[in-house]
N, C-alpha and C. Protein backbone atom coordinates (compact mmCIF):
# COMPACT_ATOMS: atom_id res chain seq x y z
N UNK A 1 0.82 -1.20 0.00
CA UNK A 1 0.00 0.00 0.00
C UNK A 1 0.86 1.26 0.00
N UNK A 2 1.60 1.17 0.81
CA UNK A 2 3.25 2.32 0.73
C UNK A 2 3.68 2.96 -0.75
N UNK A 3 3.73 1.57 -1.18
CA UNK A 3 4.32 1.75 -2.45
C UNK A 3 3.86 2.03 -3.44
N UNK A 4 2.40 1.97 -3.62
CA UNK A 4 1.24 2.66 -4.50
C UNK A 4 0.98 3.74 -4.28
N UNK A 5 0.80 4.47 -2.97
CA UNK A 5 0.93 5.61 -2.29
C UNK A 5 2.42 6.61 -2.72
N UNK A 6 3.21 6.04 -2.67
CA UNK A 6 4.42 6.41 -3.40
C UNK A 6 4.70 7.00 -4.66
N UNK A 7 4.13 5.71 -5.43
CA UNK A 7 4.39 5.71 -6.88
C UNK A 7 3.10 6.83 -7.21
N UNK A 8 1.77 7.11 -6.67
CA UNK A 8 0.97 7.86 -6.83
C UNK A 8 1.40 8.80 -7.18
N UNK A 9 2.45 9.86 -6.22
CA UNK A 9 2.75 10.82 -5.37
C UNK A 9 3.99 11.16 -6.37
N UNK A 10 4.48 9.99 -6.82
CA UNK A 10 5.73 10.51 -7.46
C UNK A 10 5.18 11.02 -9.12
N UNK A 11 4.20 9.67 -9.64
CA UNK A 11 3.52 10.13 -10.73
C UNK A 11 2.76 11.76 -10.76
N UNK A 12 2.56 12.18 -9.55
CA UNK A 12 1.41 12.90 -10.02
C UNK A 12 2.71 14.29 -9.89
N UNK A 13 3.46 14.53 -8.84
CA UNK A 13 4.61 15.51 -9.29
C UNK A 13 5.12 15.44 -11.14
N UNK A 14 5.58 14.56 -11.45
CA UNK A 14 5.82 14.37 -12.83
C UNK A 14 4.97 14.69 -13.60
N UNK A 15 3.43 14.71 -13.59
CA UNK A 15 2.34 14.85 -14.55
C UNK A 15 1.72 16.45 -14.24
N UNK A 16 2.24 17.11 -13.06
CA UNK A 16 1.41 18.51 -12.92
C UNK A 16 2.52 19.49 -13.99
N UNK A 17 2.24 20.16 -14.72
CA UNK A 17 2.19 21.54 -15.17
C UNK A 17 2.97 22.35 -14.58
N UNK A 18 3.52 23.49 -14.12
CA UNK A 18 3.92 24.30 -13.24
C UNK A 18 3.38 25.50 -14.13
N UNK A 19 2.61 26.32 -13.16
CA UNK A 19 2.24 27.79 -13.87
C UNK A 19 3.11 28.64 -14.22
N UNK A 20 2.77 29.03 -15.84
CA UNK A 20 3.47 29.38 -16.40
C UNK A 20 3.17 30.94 -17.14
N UNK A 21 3.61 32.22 -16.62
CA UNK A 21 3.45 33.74 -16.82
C UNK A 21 4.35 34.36 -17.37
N UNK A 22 4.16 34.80 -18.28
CA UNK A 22 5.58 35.37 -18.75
C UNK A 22 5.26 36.94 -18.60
N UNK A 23 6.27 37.93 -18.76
CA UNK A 23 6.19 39.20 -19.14
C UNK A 23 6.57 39.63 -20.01
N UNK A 24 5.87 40.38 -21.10
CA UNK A 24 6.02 40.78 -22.31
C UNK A 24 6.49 41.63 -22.63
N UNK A 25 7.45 41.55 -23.52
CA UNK A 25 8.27 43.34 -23.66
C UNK A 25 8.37 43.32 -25.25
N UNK A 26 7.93 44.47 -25.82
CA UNK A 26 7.76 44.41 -27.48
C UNK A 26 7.92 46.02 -27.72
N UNK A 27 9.35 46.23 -27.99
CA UNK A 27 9.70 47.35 -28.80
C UNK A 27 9.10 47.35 -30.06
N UNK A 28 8.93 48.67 -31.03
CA UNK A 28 8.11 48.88 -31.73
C UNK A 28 8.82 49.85 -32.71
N UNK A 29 8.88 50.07 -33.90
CA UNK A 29 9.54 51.43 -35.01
C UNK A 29 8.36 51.03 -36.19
N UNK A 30 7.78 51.84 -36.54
CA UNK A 30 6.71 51.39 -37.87
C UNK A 30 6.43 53.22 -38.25
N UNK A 31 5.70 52.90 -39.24
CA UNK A 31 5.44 54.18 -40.37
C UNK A 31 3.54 54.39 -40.63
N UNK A 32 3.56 55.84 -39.94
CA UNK A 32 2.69 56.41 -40.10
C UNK A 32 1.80 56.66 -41.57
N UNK A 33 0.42 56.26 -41.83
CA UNK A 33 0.49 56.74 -43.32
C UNK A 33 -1.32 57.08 -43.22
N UNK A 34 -1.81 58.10 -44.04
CA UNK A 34 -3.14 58.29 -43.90
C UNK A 34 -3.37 58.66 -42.81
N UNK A 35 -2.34 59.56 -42.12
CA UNK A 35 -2.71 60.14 -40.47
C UNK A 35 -3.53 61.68 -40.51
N UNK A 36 -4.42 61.87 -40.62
CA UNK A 36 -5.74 62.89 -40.57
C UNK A 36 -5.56 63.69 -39.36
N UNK A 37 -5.84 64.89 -39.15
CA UNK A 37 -6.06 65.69 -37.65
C UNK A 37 -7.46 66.76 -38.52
N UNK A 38 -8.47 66.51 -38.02
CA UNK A 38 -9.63 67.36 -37.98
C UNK A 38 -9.93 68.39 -36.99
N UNK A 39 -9.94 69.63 -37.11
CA UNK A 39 -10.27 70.54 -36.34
C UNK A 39 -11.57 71.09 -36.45
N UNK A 40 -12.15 71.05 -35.31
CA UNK A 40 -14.23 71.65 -35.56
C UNK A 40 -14.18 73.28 -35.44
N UNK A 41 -14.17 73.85 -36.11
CA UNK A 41 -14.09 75.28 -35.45
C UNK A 41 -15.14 76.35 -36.00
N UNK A 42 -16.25 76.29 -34.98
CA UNK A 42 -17.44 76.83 -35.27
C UNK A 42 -18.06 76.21 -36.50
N UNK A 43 -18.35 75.21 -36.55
CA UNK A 43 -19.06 74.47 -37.22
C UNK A 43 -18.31 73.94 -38.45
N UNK A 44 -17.49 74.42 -38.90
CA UNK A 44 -17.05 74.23 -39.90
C UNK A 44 -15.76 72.82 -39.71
N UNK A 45 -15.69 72.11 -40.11
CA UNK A 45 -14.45 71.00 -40.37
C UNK A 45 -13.38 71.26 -40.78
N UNK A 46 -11.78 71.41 -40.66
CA UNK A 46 -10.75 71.88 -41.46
C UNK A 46 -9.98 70.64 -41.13
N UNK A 47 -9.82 69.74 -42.31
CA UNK A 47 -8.69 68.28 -41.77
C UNK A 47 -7.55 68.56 -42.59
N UNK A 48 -6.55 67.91 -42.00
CA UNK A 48 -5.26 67.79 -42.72
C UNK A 48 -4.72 66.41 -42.60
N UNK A 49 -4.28 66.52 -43.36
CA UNK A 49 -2.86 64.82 -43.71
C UNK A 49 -1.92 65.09 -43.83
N UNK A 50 -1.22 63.96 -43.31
CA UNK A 50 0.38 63.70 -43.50
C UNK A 50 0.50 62.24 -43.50
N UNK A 51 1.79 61.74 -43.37
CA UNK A 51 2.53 60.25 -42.45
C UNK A 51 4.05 60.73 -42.33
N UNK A 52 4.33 59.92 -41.53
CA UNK A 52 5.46 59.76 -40.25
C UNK A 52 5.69 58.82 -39.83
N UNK A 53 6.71 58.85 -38.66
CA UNK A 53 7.49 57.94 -38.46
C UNK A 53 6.92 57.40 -36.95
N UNK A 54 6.97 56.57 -35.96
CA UNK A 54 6.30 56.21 -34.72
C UNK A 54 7.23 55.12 -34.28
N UNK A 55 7.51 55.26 -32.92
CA UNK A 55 7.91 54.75 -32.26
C UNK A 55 7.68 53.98 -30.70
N UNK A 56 7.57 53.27 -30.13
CA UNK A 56 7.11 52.74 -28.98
C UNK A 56 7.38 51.82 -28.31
N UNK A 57 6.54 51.26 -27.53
CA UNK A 57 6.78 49.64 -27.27
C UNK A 57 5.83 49.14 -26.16
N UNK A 58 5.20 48.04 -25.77
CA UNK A 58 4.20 47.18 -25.30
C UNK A 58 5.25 46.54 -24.08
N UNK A 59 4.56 46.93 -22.95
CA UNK A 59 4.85 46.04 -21.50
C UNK A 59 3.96 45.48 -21.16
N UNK A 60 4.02 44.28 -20.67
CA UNK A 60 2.81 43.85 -20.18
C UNK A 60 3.06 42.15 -19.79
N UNK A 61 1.70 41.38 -19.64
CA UNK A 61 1.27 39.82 -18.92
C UNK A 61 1.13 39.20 -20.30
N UNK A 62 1.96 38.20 -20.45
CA UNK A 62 1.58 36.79 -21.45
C UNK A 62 1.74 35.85 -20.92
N UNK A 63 0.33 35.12 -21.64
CA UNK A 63 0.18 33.77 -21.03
C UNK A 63 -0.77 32.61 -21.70
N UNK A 64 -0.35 32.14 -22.51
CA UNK A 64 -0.84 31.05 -23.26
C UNK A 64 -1.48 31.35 -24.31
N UNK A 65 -1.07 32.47 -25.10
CA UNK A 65 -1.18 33.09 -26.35
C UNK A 65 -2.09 34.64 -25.70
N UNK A 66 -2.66 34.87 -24.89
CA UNK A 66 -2.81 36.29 -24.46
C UNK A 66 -2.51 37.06 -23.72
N UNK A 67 -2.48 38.21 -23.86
CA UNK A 67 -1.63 39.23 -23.52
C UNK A 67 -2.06 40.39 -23.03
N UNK A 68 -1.80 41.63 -22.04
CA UNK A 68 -2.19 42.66 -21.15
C UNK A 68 -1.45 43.33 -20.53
N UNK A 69 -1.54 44.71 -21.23
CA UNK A 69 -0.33 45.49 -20.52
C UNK A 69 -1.06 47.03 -21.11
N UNK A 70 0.19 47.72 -20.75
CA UNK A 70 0.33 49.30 -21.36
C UNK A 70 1.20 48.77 -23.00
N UNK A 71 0.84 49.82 -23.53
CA UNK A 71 1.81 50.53 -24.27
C UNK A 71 1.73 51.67 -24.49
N UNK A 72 3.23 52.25 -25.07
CA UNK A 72 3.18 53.39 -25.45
C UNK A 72 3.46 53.96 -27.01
N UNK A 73 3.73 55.36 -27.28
CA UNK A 73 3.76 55.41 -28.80
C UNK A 73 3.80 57.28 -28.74
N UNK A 74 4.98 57.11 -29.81
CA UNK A 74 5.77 58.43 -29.92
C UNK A 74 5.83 58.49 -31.72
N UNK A 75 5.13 59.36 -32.10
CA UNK A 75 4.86 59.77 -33.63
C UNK A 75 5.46 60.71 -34.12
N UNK A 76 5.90 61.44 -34.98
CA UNK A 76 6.05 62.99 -35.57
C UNK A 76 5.73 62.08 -36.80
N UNK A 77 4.44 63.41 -37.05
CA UNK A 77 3.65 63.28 -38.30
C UNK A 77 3.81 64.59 -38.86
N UNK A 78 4.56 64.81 -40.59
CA UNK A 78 4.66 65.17 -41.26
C UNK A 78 3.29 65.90 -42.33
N UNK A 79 2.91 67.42 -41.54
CA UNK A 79 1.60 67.86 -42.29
C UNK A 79 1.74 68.00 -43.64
N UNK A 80 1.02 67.39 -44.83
CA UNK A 80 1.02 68.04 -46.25
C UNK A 80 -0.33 69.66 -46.11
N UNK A 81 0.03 70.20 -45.36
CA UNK A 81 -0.85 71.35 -45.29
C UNK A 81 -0.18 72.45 -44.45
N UNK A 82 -0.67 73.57 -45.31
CA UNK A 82 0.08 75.46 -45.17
C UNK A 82 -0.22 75.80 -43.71
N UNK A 83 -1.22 75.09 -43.03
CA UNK A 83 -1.73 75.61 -41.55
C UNK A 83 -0.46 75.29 -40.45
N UNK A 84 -0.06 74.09 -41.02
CA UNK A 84 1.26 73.82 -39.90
C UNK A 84 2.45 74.16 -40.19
N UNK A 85 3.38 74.53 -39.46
CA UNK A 85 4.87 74.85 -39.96
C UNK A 85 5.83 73.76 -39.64
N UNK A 86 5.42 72.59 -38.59
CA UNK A 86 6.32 71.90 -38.69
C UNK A 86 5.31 70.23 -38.00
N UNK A 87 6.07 69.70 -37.82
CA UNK A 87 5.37 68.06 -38.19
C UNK A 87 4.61 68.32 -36.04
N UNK A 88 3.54 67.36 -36.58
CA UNK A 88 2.77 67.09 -35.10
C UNK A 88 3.31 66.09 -34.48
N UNK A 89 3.33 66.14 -33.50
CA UNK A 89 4.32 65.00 -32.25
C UNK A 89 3.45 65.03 -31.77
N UNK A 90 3.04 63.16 -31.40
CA UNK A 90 1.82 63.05 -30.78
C UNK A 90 2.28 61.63 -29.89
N UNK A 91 2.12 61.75 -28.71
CA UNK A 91 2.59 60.93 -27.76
C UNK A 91 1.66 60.26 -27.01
N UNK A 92 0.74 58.91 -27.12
CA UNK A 92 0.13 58.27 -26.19
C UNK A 92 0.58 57.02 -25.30
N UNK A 93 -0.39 56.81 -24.29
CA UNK A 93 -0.31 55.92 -23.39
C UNK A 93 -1.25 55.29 -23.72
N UNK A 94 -1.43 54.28 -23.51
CA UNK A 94 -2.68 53.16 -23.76
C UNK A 94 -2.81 51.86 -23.08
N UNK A 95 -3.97 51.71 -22.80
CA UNK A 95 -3.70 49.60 -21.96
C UNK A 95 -4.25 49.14 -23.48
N UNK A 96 -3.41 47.68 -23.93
CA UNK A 96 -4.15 46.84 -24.45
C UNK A 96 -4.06 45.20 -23.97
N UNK A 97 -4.82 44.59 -25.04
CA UNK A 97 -5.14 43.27 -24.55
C UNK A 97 -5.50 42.65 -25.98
N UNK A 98 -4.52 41.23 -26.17
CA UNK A 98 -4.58 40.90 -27.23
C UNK A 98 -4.24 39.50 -27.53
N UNK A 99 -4.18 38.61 -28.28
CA UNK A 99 -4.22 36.99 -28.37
C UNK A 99 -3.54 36.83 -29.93
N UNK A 100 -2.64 35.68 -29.38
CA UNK A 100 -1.74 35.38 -30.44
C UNK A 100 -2.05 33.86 -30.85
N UNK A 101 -2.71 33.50 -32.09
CA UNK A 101 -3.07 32.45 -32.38
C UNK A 101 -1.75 31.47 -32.58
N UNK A 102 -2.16 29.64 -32.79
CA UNK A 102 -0.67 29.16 -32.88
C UNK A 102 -0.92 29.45 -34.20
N UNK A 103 -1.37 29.79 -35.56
CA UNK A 103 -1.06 29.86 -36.83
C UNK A 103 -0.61 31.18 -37.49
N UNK A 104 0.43 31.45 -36.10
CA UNK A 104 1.29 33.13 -36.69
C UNK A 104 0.63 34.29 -36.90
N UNK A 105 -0.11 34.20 -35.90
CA UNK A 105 -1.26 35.44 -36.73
C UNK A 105 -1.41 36.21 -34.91
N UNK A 106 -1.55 37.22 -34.91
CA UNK A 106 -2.38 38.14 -33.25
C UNK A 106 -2.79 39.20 -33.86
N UNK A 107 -3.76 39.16 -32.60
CA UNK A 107 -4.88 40.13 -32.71
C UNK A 107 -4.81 41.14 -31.22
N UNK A 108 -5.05 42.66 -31.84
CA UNK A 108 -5.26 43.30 -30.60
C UNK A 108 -6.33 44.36 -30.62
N UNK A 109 -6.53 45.35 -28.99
CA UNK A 109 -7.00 46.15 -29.11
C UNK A 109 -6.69 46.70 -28.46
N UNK A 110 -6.84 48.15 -28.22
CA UNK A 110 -6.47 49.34 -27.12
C UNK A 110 -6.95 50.42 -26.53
N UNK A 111 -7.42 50.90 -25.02
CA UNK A 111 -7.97 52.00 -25.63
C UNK A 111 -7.00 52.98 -24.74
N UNK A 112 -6.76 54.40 -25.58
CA UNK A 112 -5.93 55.33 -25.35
C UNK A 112 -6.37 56.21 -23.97
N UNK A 113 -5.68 56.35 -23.55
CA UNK A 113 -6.06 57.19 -21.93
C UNK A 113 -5.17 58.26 -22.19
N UNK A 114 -4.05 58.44 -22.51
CA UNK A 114 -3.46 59.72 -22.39
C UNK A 114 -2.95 60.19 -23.84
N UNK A 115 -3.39 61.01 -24.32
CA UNK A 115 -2.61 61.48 -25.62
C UNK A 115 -2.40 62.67 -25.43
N UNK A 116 -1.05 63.18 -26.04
CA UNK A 116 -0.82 64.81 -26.30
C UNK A 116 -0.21 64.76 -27.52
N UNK A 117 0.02 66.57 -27.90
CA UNK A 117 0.58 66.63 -29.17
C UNK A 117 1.02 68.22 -28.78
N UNK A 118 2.07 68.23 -30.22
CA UNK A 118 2.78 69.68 -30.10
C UNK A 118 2.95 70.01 -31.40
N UNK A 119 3.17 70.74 -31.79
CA UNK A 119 3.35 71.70 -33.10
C UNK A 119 3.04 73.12 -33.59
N UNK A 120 3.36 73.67 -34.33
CA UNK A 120 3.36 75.10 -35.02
C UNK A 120 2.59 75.35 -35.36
N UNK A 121 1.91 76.30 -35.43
CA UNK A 121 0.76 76.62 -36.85
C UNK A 121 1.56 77.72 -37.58
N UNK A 122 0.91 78.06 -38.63
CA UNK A 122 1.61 78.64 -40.01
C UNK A 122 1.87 79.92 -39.41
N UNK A 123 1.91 81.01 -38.47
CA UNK A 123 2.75 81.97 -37.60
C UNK A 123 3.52 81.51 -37.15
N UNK A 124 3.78 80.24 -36.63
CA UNK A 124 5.08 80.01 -35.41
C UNK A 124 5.06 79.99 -34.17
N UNK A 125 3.40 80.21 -34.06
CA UNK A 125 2.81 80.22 -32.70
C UNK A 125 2.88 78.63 -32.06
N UNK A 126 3.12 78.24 -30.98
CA UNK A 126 3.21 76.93 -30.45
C UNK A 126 2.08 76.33 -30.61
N UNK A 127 1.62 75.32 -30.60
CA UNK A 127 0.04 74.57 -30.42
C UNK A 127 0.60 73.35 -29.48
N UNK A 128 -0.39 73.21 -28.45
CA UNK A 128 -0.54 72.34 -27.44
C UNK A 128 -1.68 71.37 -27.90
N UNK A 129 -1.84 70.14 -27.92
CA UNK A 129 -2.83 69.48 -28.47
C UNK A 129 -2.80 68.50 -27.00
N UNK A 130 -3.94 68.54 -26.13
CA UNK A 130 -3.88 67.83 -24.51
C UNK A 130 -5.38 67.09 -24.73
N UNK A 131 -5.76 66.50 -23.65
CA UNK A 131 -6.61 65.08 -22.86
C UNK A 131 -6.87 64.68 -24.25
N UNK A 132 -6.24 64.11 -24.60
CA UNK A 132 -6.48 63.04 -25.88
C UNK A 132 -6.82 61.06 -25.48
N UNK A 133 -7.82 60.99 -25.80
CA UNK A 133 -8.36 59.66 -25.80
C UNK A 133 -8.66 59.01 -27.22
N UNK A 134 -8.62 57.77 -26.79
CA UNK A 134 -9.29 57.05 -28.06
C UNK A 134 -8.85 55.80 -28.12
N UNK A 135 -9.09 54.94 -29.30
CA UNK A 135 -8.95 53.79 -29.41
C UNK A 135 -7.57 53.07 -30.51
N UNK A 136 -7.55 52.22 -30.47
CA UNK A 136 -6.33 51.39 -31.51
C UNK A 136 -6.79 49.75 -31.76
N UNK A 137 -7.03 49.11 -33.04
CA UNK A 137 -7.00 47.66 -33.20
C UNK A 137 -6.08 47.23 -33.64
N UNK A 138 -5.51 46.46 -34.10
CA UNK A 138 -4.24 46.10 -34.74
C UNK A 138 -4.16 44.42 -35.00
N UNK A 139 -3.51 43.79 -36.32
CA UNK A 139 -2.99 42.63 -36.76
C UNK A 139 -2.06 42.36 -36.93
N UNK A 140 -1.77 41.09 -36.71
CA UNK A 140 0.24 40.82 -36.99
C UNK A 140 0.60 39.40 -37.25
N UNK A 141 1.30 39.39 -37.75
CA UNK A 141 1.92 38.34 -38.10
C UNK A 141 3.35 38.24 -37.58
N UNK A 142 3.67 36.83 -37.42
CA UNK A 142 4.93 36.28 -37.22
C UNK A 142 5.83 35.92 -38.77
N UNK A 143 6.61 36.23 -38.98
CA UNK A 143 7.64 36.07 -40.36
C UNK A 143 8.73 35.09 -39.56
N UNK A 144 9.31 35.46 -38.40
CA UNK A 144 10.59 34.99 -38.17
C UNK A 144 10.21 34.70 -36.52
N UNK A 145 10.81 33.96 -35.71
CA UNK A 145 10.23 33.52 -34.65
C UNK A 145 10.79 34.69 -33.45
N UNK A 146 11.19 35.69 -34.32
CA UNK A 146 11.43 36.74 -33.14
C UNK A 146 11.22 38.36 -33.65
N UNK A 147 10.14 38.18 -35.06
CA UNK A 147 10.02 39.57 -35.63
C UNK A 147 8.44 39.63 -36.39
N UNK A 148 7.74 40.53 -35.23
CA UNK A 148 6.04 40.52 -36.43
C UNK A 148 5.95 42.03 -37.11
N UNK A 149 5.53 41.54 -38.10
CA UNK A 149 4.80 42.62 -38.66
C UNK A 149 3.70 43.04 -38.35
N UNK A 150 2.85 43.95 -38.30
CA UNK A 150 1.77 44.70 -37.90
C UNK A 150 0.97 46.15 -38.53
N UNK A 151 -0.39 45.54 -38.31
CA UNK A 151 -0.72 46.52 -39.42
C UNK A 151 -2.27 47.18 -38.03
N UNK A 152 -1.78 48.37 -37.85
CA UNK A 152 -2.65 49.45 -36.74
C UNK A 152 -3.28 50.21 -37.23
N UNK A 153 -4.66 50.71 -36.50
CA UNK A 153 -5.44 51.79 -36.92
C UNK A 153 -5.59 52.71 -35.31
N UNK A 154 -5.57 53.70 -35.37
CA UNK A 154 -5.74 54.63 -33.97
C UNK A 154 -7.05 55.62 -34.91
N UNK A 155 -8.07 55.33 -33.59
CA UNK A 155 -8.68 56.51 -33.86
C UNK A 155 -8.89 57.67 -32.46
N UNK A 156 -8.39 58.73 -32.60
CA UNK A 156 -8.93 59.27 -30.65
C UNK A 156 -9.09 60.73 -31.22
N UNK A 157 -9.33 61.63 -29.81
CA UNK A 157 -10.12 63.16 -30.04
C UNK A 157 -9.05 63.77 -28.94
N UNK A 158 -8.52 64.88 -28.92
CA UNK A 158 -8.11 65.67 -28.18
C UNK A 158 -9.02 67.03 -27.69
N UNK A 159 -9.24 67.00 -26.32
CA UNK A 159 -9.99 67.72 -25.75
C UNK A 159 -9.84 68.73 -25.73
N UNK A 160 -8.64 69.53 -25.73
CA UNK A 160 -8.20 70.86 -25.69
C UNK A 160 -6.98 71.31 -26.52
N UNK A 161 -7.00 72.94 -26.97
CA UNK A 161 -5.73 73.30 -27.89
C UNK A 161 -5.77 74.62 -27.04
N UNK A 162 -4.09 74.85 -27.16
CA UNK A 162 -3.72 75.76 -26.51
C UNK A 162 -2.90 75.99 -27.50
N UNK A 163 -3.39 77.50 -28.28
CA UNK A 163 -2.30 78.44 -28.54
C UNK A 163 -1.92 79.58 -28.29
N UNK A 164 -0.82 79.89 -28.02
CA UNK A 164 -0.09 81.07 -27.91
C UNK A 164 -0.76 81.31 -26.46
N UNK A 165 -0.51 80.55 -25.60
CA UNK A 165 -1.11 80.58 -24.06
C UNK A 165 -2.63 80.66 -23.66
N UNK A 166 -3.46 80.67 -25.01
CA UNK A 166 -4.54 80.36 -24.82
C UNK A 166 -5.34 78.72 -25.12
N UNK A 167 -6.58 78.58 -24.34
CA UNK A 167 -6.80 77.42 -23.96
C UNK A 167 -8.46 77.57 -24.84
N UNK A 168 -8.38 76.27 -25.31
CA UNK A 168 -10.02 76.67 -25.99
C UNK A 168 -10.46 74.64 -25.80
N UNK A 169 -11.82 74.31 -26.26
CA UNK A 169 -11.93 73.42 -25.59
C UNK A 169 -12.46 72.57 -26.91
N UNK A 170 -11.68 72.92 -28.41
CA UNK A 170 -12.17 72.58 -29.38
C UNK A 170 -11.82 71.35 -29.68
N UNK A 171 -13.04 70.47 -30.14
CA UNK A 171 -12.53 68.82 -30.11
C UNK A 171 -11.93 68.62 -31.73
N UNK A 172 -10.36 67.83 -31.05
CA UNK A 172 -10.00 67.74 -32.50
C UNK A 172 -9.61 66.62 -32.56
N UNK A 173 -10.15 66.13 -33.47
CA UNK A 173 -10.30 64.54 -34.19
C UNK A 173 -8.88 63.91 -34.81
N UNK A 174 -8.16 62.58 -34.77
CA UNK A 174 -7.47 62.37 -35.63
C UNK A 174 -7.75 60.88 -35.83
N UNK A 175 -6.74 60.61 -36.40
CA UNK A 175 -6.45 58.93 -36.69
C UNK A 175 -5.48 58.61 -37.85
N UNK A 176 -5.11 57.45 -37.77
CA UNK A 176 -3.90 56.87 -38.33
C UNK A 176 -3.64 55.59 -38.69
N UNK A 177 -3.17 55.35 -39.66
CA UNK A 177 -2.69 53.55 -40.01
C UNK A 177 -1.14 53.56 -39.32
N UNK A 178 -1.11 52.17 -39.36
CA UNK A 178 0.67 52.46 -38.72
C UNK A 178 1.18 50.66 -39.24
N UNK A 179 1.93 50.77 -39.94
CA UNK A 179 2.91 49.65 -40.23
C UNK A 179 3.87 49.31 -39.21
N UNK A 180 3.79 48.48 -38.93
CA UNK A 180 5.16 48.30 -38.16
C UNK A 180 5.83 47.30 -37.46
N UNK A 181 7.01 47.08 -37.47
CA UNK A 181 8.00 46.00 -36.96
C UNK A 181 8.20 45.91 -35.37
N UNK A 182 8.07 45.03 -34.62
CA UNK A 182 7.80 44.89 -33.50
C UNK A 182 8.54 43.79 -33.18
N UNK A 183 9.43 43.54 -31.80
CA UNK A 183 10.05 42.39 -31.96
C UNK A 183 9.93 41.87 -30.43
N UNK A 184 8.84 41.11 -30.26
CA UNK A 184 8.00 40.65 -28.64
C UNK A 184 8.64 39.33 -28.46
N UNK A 185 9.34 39.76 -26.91
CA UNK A 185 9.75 38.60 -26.30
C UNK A 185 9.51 38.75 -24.71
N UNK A 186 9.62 37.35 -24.27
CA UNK A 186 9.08 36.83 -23.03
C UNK A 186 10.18 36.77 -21.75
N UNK A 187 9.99 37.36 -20.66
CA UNK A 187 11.06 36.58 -19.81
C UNK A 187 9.73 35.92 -18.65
């Protein structure tokens, strides 16, 4: 009876699992393209375009193909329009949460809690672009077992513009595609 009791005890150490959490760390460099900023100003709509360059990276919980963390994301977007004098820098924070299938493929989503932005308008006057929210989905693929590609959409609103030390509370719209190389690993 000892010895069945034994062999139980020894089998069942050998057959358990040990929980297994990893932490996710995924630097990020990809290219802005079709990035829009809409301004409402007294009824009227005035949007502009550019693309740029973005930079970032994803901290966070993985664990058996899904995933939960922050990320972040650092842009200068290049205006094709006379209103700006020099490119918009737009800097968010975001939580997402997202699942990596075994057939090379993940899926995510995000939603933005902190966005700002900075840039010129066509005087040289500073522009403050502050409480920026919004959202991000994104797809990716695995190519190499330590490099995905990814293809992002951001859409969010900034609550307030401040120029030339003034503060107004005009909602301005943007959004963006974003390509980009990402290279997520586990400790």
């Amino acid at each position: 009876m000892k010895f069945a009791q034994l062999f139980l005890l020894i089998l069942a150490f050998f057959m358990i699992k040990p929980a297994s959490a990893d932490v996710l760390i995924e630097p990020l460099v990809g290219f802005n393209a079709n990035s829009k900023i809409e301004v409402d100003q007294a009824g009227a709509a005035k949007a502009s375009g550019g693309m740029g360059m973005g930079y970032g990276g994803r901290l966070g919980y993985y664990n058996y193909g899904f995933s939960l963390g922050l990320d972040y994301l650092k842009s200068s977007i290049d205006m094709d329009d006379s209103d700006f004098k020099k490119n918009v820098d737009i800097s968010e924070w975001g939580a997402f949460v997202g699942f990596k299938f075994p057939i090379l493929v993940k899926v995510y989503a995000g939603y933005i809690f902190s966005a700002t932005g900075e840039t010129k308008d066509k005087d040289g006057d500073k522009v403050d672009l502050n409480d920026g929210t919004g959202v991000k989905v994104g797809v990716g693929t695995t190519l190499l077992p330590f490099l995905d590609i990814n293809l992002e959409y951001r859409k969010g609103t900034f609550g307030e513009i401040k120029t030339g030390g003034t503060k107004s509370s005009i909602d301005t719209d943007y959004s963006a595609y974003m390509l980009s190389v990402s290279l997520p690993f586990t400790i």
